[in-house]
Protein backbone atom coordinates (compact mmCIF):
# COMPACT_ATOMS: atom_id res chain seq x y z
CA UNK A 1 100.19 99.77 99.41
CA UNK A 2 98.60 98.61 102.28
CA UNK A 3 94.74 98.49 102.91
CA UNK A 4 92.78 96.50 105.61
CA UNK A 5 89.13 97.01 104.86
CA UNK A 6 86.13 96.01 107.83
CA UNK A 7 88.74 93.33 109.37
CA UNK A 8 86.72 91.81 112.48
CA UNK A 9 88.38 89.14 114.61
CA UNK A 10 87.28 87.17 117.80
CA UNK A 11 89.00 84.81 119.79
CA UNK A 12 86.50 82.20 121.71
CA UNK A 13 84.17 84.55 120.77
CA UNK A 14 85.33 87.69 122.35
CA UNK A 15 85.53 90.22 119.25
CA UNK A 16 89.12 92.16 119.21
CA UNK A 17 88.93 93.55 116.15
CA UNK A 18 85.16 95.16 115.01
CA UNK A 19 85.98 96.51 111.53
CA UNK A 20 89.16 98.17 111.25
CA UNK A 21 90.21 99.55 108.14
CA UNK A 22 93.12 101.59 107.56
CA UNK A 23 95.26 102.75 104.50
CA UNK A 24 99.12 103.19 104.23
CA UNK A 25 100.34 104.37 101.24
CA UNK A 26 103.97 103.86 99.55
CA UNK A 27 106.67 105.04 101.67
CA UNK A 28 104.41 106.36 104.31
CA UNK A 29 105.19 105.24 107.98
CA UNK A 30 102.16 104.79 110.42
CA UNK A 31 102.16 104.62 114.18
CA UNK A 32 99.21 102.08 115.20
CA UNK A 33 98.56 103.42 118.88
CA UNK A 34 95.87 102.50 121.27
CA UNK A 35 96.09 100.93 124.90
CA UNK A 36 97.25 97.76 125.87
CA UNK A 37 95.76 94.81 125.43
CA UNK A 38 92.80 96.10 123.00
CA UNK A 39 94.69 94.67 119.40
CA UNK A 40 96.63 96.69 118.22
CA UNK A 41 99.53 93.17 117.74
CA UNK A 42 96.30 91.39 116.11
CA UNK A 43 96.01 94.16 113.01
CA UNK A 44 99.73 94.20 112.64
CA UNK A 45 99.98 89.84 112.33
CA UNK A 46 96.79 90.07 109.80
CA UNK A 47 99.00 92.81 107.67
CA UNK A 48 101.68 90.43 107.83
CA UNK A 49 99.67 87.61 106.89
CA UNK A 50 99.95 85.89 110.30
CA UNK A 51 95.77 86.06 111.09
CA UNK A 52 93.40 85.77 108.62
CA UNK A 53 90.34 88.01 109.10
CA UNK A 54 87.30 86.49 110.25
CA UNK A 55 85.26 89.28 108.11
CA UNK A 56 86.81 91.84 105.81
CA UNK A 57 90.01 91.67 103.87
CA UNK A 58 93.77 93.16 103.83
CA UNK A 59 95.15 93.83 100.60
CA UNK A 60 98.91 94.83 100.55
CA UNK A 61 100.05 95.62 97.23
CA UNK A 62 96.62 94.88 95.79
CA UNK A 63 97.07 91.44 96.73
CA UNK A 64 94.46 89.79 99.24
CA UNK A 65 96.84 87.93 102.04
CA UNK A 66 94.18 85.44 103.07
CA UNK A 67 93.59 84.69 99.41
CA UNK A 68 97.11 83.59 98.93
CA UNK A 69 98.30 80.25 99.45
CA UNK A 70 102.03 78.42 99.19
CA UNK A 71 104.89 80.15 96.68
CA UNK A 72 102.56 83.39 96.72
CA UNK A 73 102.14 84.11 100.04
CA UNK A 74 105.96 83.38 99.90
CA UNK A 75 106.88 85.02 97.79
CA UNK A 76 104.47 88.86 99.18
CA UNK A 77 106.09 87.65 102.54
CA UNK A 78 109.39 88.07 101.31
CA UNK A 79 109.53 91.77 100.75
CA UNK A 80 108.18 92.35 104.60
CA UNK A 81 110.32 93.03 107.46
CA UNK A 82 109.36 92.05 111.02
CA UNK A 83 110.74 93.59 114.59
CA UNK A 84 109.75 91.71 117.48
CA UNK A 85 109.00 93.21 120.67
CA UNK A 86 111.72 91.33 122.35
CA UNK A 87 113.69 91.24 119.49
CA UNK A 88 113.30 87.65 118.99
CA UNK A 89 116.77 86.51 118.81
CA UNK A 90 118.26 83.01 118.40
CA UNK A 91 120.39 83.24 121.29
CA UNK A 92 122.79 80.43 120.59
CA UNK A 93 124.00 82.45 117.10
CA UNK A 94 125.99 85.42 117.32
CA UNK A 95 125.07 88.65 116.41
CA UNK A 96 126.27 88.19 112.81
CA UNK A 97 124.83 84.99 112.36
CA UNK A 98 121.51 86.07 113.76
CA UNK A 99 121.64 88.80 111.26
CA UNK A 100 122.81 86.14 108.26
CA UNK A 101 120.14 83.71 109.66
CA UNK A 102 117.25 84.82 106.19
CA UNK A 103 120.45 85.09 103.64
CA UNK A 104 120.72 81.72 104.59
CA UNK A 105 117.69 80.58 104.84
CA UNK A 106 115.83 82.19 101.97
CA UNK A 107 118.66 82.89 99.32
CA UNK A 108 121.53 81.22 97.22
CA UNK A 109 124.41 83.71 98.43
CA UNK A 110 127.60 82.75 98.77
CA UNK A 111 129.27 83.29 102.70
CA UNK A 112 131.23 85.83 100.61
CA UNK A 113 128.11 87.73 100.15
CA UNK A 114 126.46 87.27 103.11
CA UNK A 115 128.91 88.58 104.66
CA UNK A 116 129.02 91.72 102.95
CA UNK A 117 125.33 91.79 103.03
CA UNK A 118 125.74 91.41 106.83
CA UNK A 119 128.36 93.59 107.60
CA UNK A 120 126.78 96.64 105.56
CA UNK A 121 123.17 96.13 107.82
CA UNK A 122 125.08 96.10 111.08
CA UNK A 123 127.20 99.10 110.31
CA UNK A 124 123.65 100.93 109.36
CA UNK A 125 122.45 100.48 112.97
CA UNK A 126 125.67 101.29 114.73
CA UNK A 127 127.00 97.77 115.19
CA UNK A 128 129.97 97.87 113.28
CA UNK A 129 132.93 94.79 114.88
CA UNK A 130 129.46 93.46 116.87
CA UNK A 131 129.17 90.69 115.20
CA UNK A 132 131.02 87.83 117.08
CA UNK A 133 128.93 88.59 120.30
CA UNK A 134 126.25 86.71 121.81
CA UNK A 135 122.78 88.00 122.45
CA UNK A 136 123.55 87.37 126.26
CA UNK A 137 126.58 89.82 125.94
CA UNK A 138 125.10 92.71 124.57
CA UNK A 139 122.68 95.51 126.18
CA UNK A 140 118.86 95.69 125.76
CA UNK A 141 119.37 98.59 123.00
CA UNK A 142 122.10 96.74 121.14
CA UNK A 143 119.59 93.73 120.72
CA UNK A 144 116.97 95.86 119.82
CA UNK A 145 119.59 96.99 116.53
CA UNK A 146 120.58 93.42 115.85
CA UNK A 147 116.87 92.87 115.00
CA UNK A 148 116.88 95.70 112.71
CA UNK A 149 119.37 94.95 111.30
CA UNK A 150 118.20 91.53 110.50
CA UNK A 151 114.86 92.84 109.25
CA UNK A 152 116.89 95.47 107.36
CA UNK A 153 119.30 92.77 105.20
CA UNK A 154 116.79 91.17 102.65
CA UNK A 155 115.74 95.06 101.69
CA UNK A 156 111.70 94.78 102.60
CA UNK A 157 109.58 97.11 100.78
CA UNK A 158 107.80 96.64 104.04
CA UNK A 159 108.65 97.08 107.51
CA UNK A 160 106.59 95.80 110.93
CA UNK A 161 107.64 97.22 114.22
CA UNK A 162 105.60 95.74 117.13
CA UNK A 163 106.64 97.68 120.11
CA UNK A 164 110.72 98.18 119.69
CA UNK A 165 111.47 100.04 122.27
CA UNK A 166 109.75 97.40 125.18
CA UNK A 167 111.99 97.06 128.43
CA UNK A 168 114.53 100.32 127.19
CA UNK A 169 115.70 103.02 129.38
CA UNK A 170 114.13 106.51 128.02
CA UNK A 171 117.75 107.72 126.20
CA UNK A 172 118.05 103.88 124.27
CA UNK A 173 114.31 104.29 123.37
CA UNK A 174 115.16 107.45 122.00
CA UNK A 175 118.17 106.40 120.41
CA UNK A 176 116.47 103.02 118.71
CA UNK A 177 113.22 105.51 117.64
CA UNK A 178 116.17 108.18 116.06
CA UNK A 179 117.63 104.96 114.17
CA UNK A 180 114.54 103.80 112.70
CA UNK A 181 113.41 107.04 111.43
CA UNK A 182 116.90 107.37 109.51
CA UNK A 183 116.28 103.97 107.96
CA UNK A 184 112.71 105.34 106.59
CA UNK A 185 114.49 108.50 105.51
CA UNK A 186 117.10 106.49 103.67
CA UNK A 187 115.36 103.27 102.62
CA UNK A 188 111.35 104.38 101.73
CA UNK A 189 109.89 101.39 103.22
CA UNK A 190 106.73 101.25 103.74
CA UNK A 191 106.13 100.86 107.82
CA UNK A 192 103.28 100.55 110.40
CA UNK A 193 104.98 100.75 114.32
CA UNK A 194 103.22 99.94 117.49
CA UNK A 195 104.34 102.25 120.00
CA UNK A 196 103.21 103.43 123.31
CA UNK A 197 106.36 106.58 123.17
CA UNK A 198 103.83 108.85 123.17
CA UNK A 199 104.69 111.41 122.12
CA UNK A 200 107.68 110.61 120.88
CA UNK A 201 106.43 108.49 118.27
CA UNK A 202 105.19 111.02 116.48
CA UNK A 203 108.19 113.21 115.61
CA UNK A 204 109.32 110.08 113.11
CA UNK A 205 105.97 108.76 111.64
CA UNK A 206 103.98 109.99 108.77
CA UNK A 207 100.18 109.37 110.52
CA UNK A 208 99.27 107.89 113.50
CA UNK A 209 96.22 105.17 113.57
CA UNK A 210 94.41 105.09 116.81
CA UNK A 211 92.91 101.55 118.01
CA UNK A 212 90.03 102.04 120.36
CA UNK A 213 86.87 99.63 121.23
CA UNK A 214 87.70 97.47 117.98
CA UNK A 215 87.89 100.23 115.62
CA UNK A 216 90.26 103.06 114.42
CA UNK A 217 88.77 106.19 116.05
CA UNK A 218 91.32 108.86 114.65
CA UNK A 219 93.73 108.36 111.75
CA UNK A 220 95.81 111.27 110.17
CA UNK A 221 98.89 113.83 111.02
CA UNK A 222 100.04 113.83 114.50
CA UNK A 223 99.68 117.47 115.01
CA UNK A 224 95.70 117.10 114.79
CA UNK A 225 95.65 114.46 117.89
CA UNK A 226 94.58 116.96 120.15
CA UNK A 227 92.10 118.16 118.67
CA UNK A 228 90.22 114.93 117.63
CA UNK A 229 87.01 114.86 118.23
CA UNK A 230 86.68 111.44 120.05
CA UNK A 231 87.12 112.07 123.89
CA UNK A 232 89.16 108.82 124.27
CA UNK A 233 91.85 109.55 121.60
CA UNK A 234 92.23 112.85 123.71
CA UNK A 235 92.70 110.95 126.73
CA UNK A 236 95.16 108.55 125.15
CA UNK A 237 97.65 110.94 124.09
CA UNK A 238 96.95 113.43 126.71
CA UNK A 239 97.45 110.85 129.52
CA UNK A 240 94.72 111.71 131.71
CA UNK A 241 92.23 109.60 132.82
């Protein structure tokens, strides 16, 4: 479903990406791991059509994303689902109008159906008579729901997690990674999550990517991490330096 093939990218002509490729297929769920600051953000916005590549292409759903233009990119970017590291919310809406905010926005329901829509997704991530509360109101973990729950409401085939678990105590982390792996269960979307719950990650993902120097130096089952061949991927999961 998803397949970025050779994708290079520089910024003022530092490269960040050297020619990644990686392949997700249907329903699988991916961890994209790697340390900070070396790209692993920049491969998730190509996949959502957010970068184009400067080399290479990303096909998702055999379609080329920096082929399509207008209604068609629209219309690909419809069936994705996004979760921001800070979980993005519009903090003058409520909870249940932050969650209503793409029924609104992309569809022709009535309020009647939103609402139902609405209610249903925050029930799914444990926010059930949340919805009249303000982003300021509500705990780190709570937000962190609300913006599943938003991604969850227009049903994506496809699901983005960059980081979801950024600024949360180790027993929310937990509790938000436990969440999203029952939504995979349930659901079947198809989902790459940047995560640096190591090893935590990896008792709710399918594979696990690893981004290192521009490239993906390991990608299969988490069980055969420690054993990799590449030194650094060692390192990276093992902790030491």
């Amino acid at each position: 479903m998803i397949h970025i093939e050779k994708v290079t990218k520089a910024f003022d002509g530092v490269p960040v990406l050297r020619g990644v490729s990686l392949r997700v297929a249907a329903g699988e769920f991916v961890a994209l791991i790697g340390r900070s600051g070396y790209g692993k953000s920049v491969v998730l916005r190509h996949v959502a059509g957010l970068l184009r590549p400067d080399t290479g292409r990303v096909m998702v759903d055999g379609q080329e994303m920096s082929a399509l233009r207008g209604s068609a990119l629209r219309r690909l970017r419809a069936r994705f689902g996004f979760v921001f590291q800070g979980g993005a919310l519009f903090d003058s809406l409520s909870v249940f109008d932050n969650v209503a905010f793409p029924l609104r926005e992309k569809t022709k329901c009535t309020e009647g159906e939103i609402a139902k829509q609405v209610e249903g997704a925050l029930e799914r991530v444990g926010l059930a008579g949340a919805g009249e509360k303000l982003p300021g109101q509500i705990s780190g973990g709570m937000v962190k729901r609300t913006a599943l729950a938003r991604a969850l409401v227009m049903e994506p085939e496809f699901l983005f997690f960059d980081e979801p678990t950024t600024g949360l105590d180790p027993l929310t982390a937990q509790g938000v990674l436990d969440l999203i792996d029952e939504c995979h269960r349930n659901l079947g979307f198809t989902g790459i999550i940047i995560s640096h719950q190591i090893p935590r990650i990896f008792d709710i993902v399918d594979k696990v990517a690893v981004l290192q120097d521009g490239l993906i130096r390991y990608f299969g089952p988490p069980a055969g991490l420690e054993d990799a061949a590449d030194e650094a991927v060692r390192q990276l999961v093992t902790g030491r330096a």
